[in-house]
PDB file of N, CA and C in Angstrom:
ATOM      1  N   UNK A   1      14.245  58.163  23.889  1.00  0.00           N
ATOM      2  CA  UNK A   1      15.380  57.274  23.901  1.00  0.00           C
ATOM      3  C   UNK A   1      14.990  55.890  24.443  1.00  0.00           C
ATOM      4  N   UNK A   2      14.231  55.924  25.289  1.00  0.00           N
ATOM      5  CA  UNK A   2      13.709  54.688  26.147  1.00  0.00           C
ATOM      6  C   UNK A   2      12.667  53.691  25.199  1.00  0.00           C
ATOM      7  N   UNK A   3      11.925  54.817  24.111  1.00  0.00           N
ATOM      8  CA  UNK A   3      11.199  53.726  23.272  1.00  0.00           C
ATOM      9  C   UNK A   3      12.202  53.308  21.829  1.00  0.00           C
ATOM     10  N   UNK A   4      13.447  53.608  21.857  1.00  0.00           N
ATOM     11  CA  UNK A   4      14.274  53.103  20.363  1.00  0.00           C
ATOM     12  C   UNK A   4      15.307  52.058  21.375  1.00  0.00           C
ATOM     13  N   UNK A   5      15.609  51.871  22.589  1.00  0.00           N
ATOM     14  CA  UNK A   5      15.905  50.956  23.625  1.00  0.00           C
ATOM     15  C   UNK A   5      15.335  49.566  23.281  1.00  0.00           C
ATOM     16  N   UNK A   6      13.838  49.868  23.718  1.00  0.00           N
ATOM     17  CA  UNK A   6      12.635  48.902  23.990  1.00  0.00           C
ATOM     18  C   UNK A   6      12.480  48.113  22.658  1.00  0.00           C
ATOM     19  N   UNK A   7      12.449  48.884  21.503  1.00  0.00           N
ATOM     20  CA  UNK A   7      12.428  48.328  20.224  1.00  0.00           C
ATOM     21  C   UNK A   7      13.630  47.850  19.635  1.00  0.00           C
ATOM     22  N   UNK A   8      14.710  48.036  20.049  1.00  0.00           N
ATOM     23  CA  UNK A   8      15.622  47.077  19.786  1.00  0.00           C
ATOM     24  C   UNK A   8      15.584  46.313  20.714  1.00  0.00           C
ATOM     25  N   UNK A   9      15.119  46.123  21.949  1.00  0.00           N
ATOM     26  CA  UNK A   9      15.521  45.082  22.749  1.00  0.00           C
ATOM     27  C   UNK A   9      14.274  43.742  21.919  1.00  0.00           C
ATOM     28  N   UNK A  10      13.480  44.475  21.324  1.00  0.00           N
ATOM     29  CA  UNK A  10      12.352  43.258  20.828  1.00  0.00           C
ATOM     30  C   UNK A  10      12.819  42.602  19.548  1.00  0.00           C
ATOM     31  N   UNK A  11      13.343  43.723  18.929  1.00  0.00           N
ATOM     32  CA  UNK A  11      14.011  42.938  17.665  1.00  0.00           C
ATOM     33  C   UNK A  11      15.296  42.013  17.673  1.00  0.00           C
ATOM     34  N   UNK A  12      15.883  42.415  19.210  1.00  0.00           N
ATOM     35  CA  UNK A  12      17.007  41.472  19.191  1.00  0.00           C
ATOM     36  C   UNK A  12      16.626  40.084  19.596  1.00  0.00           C
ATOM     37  N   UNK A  13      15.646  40.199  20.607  1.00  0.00           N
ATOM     38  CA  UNK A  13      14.763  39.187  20.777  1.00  0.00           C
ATOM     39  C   UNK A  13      14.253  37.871  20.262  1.00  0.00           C
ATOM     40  N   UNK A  14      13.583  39.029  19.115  1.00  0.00           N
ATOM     41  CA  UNK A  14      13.045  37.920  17.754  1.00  0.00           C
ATOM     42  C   UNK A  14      13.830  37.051  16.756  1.00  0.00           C
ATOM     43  N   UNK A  15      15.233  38.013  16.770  1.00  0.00           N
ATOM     44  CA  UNK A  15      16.173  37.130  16.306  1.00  0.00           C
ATOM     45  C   UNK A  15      16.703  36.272  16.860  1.00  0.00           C
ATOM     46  N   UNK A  16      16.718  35.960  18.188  1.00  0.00           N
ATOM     47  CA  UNK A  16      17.065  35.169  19.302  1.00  0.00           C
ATOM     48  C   UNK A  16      16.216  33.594  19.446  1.00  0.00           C
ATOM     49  N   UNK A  17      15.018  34.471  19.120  1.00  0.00           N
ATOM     50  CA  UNK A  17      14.056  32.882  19.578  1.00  0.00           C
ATOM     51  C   UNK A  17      13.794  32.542  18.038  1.00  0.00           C
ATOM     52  N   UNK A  18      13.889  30.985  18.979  1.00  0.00           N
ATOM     53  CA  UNK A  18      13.336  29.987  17.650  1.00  0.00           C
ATOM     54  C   UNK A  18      12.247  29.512  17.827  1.00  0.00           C
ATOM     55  N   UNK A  19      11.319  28.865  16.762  1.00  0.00           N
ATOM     56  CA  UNK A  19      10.079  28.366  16.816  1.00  0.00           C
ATOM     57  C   UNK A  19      10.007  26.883  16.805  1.00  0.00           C
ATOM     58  N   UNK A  20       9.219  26.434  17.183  1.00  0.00           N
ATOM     59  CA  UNK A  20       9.632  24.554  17.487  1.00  0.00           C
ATOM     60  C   UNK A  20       9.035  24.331  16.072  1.00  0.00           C
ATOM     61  N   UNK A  21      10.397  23.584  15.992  1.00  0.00           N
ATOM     62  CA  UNK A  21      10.155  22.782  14.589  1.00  0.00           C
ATOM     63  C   UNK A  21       9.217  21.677  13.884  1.00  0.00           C
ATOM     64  N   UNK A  22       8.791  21.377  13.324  1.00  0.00           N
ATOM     65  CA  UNK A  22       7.076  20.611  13.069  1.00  0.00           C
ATOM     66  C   UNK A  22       7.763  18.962  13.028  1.00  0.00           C
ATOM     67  N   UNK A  23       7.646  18.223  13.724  1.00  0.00           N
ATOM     68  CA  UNK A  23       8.055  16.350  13.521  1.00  0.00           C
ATOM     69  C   UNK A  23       7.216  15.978  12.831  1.00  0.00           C
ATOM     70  N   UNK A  24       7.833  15.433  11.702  1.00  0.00           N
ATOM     71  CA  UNK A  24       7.028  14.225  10.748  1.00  0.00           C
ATOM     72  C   UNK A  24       7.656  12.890  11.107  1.00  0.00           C
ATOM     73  N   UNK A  25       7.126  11.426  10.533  1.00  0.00           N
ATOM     74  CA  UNK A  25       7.594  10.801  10.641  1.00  0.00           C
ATOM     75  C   UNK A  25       6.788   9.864   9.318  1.00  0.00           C
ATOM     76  N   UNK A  26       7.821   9.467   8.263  1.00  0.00           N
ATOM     77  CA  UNK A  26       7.045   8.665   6.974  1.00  0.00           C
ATOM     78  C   UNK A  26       7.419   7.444   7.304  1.00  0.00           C
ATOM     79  N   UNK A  27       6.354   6.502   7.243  1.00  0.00           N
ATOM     80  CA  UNK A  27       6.358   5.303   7.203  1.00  0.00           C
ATOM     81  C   UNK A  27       6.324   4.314   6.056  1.00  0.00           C
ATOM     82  N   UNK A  28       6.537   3.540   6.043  1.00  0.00           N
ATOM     83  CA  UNK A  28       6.480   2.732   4.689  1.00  0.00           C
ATOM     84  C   UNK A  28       7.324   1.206   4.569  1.00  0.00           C
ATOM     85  N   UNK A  29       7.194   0.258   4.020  1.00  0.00           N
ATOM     86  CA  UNK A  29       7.959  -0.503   3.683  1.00  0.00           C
ATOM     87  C   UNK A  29       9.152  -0.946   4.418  1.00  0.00           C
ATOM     88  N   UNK A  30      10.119   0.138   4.105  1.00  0.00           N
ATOM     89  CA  UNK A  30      11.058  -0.186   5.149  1.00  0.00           C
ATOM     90  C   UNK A  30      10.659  -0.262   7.209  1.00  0.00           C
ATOM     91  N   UNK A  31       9.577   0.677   7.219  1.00  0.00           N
ATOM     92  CA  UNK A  31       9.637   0.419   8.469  1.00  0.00           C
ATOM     93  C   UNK A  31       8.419  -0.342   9.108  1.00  0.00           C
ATOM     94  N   UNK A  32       7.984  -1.286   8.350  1.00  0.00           N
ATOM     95  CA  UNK A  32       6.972  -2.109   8.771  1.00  0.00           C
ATOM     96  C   UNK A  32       5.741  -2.828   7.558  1.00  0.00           C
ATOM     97  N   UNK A  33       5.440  -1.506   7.137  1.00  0.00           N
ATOM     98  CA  UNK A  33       4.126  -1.607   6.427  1.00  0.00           C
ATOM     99  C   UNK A  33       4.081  -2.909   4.978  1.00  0.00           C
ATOM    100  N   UNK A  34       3.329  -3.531   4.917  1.00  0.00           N
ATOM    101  CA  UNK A  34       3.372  -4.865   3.407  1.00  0.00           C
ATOM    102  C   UNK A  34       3.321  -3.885   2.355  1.00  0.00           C
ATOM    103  N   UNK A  35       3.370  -2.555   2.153  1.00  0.00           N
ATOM    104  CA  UNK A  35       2.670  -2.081   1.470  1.00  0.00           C
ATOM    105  C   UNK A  35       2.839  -0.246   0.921  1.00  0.00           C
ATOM    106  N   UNK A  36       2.775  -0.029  -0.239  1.00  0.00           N
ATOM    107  CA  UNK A  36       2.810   1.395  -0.109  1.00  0.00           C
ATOM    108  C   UNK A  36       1.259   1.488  -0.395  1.00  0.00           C
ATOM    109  N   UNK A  37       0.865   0.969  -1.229  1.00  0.00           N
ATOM    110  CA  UNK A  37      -0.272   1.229  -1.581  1.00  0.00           C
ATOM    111  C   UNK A  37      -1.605   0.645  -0.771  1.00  0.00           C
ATOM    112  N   UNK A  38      -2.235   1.898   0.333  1.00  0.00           N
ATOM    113  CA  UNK A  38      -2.871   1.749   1.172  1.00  0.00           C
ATOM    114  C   UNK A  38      -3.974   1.994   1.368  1.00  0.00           C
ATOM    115  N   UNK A  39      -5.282   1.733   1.619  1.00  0.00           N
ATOM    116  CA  UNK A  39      -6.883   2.089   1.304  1.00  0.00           C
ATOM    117  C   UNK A  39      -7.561   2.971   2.117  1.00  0.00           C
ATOM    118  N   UNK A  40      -6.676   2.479   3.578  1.00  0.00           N
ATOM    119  CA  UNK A  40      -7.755   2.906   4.365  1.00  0.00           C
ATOM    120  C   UNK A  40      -6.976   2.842   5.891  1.00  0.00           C
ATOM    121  N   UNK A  41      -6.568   4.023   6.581  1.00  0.00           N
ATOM    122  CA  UNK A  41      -5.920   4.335   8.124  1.00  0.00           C
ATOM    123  C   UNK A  41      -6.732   4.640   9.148  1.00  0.00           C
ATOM    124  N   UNK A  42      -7.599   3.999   9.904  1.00  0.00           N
ATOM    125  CA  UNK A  42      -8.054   4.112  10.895  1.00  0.00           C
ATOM    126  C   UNK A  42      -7.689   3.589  12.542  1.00  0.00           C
ATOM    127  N   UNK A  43      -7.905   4.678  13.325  1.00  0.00           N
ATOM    128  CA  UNK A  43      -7.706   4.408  14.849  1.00  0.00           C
ATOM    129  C   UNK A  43      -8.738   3.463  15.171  1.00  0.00           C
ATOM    130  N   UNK A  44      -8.586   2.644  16.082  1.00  0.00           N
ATOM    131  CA  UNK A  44      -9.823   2.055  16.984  1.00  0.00           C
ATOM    132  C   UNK A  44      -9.814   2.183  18.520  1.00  0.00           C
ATOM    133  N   UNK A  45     -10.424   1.886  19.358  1.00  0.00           N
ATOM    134  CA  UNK A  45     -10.913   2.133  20.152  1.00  0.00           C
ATOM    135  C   UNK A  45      -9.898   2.160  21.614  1.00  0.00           C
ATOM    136  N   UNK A  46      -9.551   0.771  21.165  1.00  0.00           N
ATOM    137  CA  UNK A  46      -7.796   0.782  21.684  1.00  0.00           C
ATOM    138  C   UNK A  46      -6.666   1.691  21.639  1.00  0.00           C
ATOM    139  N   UNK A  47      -6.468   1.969  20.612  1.00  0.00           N
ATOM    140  CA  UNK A  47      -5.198   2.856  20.446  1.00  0.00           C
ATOM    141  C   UNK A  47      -4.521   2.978  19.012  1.00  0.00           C
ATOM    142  N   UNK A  48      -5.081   1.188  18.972  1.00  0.00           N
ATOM    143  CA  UNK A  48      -3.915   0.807  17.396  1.00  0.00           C
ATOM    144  C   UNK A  48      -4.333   1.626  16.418  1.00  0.00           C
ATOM    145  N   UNK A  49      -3.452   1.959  15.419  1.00  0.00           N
ATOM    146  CA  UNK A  49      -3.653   2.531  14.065  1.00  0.00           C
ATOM    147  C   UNK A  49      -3.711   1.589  13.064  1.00  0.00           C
ATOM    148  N   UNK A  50      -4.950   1.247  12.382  1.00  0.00           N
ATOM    149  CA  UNK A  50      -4.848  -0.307  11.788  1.00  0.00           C
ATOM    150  C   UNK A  50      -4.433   0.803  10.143  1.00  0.00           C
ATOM    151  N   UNK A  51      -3.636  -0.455   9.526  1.00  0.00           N
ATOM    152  CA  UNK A  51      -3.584   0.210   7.850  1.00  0.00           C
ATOM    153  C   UNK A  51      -4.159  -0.600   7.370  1.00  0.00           C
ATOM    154  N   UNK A  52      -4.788  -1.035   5.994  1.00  0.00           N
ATOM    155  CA  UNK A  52      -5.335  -2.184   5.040  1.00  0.00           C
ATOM    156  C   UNK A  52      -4.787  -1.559   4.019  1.00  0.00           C
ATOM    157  N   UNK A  53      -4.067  -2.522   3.109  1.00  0.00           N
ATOM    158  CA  UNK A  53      -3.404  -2.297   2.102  1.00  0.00           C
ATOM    159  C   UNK A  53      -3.492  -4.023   0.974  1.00  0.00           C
ATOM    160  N   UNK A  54      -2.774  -3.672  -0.218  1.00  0.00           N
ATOM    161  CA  UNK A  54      -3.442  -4.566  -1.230  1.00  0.00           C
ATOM    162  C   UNK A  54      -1.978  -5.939  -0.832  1.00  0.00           C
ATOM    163  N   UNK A  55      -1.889  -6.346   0.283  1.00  0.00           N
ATOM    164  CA  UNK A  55      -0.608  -6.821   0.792  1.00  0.00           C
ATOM    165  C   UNK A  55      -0.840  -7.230   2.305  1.00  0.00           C
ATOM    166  N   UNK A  56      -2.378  -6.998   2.590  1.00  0.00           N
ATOM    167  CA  UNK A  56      -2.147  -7.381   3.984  1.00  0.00           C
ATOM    168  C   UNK A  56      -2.876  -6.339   4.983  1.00  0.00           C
ATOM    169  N   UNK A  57      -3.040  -6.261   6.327  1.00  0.00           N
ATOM    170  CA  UNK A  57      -3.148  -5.724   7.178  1.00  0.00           C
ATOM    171  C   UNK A  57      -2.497  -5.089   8.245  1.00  0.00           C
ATOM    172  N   UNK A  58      -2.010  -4.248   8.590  1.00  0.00           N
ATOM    173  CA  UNK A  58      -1.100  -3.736   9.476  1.00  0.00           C
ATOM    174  C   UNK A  58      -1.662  -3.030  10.961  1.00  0.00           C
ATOM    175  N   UNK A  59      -1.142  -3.338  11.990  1.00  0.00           N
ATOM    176  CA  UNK A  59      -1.613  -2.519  13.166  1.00  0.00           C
ATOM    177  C   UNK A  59      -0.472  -1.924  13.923  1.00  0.00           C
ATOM    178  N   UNK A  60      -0.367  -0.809  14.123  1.00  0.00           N
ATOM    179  CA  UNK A  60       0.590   0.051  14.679  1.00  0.00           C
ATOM    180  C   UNK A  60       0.193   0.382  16.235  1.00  0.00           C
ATOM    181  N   UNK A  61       1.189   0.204  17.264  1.00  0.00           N
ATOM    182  CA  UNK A  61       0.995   0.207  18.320  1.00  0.00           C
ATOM    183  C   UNK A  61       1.398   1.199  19.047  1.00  0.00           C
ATOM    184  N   UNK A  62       2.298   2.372  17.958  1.00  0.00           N
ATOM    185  CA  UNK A  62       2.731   3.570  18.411  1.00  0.00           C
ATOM    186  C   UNK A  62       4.302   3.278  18.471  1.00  0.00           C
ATOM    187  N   UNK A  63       4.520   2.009  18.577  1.00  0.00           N
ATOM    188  CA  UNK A  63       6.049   1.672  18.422  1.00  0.00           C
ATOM    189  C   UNK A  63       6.643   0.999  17.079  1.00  0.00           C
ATOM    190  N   UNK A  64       6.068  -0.152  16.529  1.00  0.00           N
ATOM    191  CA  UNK A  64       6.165  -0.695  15.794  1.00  0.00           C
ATOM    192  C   UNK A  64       4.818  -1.864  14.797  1.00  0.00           C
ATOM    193  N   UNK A  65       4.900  -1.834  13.722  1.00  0.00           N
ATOM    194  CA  UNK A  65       3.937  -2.793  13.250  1.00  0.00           C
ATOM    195  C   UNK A  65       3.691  -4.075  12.949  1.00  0.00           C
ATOM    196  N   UNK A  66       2.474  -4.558  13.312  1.00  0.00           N
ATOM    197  CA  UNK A  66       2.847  -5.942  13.421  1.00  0.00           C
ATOM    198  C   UNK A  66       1.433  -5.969  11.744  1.00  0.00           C
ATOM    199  N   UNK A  67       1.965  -7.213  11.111  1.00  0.00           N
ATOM    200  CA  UNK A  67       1.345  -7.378   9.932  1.00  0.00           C
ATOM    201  C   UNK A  67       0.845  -8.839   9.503  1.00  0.00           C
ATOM    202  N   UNK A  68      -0.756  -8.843   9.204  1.00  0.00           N
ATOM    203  CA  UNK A  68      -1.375  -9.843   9.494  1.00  0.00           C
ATOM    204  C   UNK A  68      -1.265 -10.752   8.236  1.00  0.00           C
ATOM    205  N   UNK A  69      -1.621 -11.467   7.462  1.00  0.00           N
ATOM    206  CA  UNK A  69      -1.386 -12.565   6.324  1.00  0.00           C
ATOM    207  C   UNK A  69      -2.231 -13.598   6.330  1.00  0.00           C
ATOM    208  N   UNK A  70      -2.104 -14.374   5.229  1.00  0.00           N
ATOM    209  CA  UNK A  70      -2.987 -15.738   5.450  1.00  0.00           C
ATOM    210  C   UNK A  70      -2.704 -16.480   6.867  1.00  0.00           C
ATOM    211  N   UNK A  71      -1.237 -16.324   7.049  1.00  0.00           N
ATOM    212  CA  UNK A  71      -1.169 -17.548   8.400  1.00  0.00           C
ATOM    213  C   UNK A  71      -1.379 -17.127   9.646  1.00  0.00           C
ATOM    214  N   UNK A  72      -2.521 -15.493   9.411  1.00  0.00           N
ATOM    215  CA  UNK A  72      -3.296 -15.103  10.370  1.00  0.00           C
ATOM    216  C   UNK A  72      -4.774 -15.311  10.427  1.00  0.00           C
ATOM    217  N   UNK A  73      -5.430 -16.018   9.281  1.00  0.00           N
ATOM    218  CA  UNK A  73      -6.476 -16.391   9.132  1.00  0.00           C
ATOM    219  C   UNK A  73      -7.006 -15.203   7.871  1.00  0.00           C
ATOM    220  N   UNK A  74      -6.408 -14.799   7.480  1.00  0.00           N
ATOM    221  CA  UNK A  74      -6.678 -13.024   6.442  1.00  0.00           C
ATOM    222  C   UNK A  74      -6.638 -13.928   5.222  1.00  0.00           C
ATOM    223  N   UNK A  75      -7.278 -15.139   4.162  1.00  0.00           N
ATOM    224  CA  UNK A  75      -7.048 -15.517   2.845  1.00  0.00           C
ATOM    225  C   UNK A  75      -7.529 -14.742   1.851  1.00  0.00           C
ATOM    226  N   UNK A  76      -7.897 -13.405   1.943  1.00  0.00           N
ATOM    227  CA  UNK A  76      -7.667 -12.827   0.788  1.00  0.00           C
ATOM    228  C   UNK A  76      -6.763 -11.123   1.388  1.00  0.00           C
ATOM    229  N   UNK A  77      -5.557 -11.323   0.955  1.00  0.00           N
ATOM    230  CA  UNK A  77      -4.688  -9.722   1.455  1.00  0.00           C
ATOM    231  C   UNK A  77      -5.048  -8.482   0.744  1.00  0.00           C
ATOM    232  N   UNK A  78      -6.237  -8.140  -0.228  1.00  0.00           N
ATOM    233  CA  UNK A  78      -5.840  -7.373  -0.399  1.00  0.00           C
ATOM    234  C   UNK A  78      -7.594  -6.854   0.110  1.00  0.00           C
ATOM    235  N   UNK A  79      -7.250  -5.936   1.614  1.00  0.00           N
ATOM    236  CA  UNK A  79      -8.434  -5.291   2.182  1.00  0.00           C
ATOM    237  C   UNK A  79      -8.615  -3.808   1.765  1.00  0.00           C
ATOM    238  N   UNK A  80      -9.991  -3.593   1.165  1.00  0.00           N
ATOM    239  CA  UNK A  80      -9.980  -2.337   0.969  1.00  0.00           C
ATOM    240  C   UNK A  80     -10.741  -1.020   2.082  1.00  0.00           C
ATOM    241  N   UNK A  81     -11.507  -2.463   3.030  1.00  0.00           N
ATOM    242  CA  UNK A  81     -12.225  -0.967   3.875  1.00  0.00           C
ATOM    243  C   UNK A  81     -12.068  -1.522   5.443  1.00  0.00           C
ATOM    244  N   UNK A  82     -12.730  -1.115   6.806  1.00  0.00           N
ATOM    245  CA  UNK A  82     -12.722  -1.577   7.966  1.00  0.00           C
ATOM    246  C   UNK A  82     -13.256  -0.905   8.815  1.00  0.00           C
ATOM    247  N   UNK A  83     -14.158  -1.374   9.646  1.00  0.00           N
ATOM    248  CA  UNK A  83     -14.580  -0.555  10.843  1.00  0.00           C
ATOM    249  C   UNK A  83     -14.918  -1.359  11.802  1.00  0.00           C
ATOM    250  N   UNK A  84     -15.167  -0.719  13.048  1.00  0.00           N
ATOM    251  CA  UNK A  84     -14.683  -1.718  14.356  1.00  0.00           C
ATOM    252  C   UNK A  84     -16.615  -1.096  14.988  1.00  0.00           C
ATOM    253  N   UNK A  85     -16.655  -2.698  15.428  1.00  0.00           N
ATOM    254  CA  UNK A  85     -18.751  -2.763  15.838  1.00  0.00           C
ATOM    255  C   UNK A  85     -18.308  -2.188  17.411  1.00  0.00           C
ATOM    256  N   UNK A  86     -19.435  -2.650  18.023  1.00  0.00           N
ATOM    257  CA  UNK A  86     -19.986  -2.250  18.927  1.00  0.00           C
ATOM    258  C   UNK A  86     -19.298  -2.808  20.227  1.00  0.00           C
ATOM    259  N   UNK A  87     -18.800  -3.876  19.725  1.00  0.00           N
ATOM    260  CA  UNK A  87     -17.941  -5.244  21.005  1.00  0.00           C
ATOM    261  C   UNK A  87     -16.651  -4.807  20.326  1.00  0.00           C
ATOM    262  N   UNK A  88     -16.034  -3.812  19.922  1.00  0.00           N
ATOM    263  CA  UNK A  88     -14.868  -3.630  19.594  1.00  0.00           C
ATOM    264  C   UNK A  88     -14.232  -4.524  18.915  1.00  0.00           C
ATOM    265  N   UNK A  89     -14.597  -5.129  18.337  1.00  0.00           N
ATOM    266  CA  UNK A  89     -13.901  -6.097  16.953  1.00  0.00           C
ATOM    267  C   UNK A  89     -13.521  -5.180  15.798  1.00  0.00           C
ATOM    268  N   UNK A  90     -12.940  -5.125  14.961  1.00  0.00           N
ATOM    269  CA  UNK A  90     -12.098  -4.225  13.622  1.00  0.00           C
ATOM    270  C   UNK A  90     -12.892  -5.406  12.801  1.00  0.00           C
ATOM    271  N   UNK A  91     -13.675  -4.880  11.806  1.00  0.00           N
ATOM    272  CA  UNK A  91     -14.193  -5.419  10.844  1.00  0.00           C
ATOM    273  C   UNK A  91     -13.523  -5.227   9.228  1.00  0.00           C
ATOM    274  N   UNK A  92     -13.453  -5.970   8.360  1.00  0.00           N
ATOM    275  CA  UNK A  92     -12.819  -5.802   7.309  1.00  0.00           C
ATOM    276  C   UNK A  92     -13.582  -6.527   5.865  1.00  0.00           C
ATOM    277  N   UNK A  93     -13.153  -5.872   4.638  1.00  0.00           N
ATOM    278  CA  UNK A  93     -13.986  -6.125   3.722  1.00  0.00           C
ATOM    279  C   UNK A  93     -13.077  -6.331   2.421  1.00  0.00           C
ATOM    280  N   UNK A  94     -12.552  -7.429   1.688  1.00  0.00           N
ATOM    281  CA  UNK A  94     -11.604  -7.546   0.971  1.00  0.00           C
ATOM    282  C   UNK A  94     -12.180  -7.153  -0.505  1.00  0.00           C
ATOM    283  N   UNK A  95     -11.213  -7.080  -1.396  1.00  0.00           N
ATOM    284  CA  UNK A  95     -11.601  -6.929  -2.768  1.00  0.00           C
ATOM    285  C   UNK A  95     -12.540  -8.091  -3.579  1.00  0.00           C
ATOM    286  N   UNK A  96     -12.242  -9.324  -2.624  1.00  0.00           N
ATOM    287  CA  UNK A  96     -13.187 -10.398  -3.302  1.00  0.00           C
ATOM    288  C   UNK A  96     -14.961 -10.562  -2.507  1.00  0.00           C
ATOM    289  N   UNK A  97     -14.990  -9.443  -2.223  1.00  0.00           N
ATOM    290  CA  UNK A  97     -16.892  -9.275  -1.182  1.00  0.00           C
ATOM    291  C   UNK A  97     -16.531 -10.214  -0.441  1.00  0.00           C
ATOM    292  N   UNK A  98     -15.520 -10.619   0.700  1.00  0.00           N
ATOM    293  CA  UNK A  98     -15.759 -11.064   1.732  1.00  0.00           C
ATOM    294  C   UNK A  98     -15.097 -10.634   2.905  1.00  0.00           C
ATOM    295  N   UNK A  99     -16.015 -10.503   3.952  1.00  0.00           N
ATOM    296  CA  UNK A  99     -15.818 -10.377   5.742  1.00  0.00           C
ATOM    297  C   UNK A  99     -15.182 -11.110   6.063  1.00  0.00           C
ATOM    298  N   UNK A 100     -14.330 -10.224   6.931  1.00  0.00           N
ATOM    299  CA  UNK A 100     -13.597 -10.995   8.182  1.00  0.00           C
ATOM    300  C   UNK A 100     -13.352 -10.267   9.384  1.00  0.00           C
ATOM    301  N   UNK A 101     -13.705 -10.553  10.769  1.00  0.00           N
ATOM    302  CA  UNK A 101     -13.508  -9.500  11.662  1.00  0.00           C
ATOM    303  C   UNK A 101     -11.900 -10.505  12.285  1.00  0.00           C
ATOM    304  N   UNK A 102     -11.407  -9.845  13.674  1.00  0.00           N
ATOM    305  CA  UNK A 102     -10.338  -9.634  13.487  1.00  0.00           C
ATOM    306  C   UNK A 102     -10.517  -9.686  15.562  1.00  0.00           C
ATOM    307  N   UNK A 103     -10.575 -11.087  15.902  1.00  0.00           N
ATOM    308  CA  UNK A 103     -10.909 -11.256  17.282  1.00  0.00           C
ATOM    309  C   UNK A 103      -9.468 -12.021  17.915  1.00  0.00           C
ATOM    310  N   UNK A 104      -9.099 -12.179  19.092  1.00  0.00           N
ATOM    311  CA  UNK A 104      -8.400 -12.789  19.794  1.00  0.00           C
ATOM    312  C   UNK A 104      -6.513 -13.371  18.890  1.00  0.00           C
ATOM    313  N   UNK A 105      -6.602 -12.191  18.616  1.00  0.00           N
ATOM    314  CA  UNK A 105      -5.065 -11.596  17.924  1.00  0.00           C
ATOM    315  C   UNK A 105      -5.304 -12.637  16.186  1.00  0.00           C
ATOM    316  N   UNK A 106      -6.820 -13.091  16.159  1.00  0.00           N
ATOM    317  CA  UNK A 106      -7.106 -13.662  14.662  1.00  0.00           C
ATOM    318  C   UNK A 106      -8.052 -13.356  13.632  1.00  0.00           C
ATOM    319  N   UNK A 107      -7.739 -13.564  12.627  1.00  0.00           N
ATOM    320  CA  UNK A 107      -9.004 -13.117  11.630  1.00  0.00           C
ATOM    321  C   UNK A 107     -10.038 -14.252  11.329  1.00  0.00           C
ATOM    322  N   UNK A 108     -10.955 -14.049  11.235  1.00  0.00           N
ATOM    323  CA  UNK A 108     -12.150 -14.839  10.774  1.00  0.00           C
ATOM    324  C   UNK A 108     -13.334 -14.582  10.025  1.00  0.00           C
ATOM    325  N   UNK A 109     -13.373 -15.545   9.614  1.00  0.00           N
ATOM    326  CA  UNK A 109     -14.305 -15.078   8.230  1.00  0.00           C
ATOM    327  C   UNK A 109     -15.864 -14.725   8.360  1.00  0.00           C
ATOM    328  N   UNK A 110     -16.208 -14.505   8.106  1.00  0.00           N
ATOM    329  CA  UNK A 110     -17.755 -13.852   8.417  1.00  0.00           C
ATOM    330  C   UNK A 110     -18.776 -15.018   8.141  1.00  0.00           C
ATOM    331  N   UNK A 111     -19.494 -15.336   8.979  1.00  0.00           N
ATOM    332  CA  UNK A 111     -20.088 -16.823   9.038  1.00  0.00           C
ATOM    333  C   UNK A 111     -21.366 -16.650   7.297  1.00  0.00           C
ATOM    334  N   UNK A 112     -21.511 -15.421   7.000  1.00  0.00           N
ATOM    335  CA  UNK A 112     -22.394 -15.609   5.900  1.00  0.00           C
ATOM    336  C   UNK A 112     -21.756 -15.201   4.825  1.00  0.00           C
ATOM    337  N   UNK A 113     -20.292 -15.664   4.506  1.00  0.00           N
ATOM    338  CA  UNK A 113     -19.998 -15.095   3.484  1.00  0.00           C
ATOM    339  C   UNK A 113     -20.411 -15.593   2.075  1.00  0.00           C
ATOM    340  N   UNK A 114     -20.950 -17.152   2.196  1.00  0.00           N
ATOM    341  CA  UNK A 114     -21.151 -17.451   1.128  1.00  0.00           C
ATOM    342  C   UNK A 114     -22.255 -16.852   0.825  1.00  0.00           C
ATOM    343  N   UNK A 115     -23.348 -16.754   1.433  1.00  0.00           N
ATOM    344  CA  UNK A 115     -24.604 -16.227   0.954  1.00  0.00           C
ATOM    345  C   UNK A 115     -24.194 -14.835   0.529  1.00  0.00           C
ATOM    346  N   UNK A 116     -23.399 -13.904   0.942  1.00  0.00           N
ATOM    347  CA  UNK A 116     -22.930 -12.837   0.364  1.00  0.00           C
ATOM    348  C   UNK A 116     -22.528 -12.944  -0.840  1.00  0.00           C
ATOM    349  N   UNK A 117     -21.870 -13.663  -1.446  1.00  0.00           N
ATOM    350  CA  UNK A 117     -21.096 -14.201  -2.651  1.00  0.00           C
ATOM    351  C   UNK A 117     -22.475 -14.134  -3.644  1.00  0.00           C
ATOM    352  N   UNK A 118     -23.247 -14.877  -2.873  1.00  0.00           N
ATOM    353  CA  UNK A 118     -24.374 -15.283  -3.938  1.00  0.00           C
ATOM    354  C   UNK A 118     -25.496 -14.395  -4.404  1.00  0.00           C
ATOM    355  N   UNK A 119     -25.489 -13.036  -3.641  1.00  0.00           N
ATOM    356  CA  UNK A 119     -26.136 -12.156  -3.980  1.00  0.00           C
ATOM    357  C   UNK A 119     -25.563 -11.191  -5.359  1.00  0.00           C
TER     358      UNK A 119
END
């Protein structure tokens, strides 16, 4: 009697508890981003979650995104790749073969880009 007790007390149990529910959260357009169409989401070293998209640059701070443009020094928006060196700079590589790293809240162009061009 004590083990048909025990086994309902587990099955009443199981119907009792709930399992924590999984949080998503989609981002897009409306909530910040230039962009749906995006290349490349990487963390850096800091914290930020940078996006590069064909529209710009985005960095997420865990709260909200801030989004970079020409009148951030970025003249070509549409970045397809990025990685951050050794001095923690976010490096970036646009669709037209040119560098720009991404120092003192600005972008700048990579001092050899022309010779890049010319290869």
């Amino acid at each position: 009697m004590y083990q048909y007790l025990l086994c309902f007390g587990f099955f009443v149990a199981t119907l009792l508890a709930s399992a924590q529910v999984p949080h998503a959260v989609q981002y897009g357009v409306e909530t910040g981003l230039p962009s749906l169409e995006a290349y490349q989401v990487r963390t850096d070293s800091k914290g930020y979650v940078w996006v590069v998209t064909d529209r710009g640059v985005s960095r997420f701070d865990g709260t909200a995104f801030i989004t970079y443009s020409q009148k951030d020094g970025l003249e070509n928006l549409t970045i397809l790749a990025m990685a951050e060196d050794n001095h923690g700079r976010m490096w970036f590589a646009s669709i037209k073969n040119t560098l720009y790293y991404f120092e003192n809240n600005r972008f700048h162009p990579f001092e050899a880009n022309q010779q890049l061009a010319e290869r």
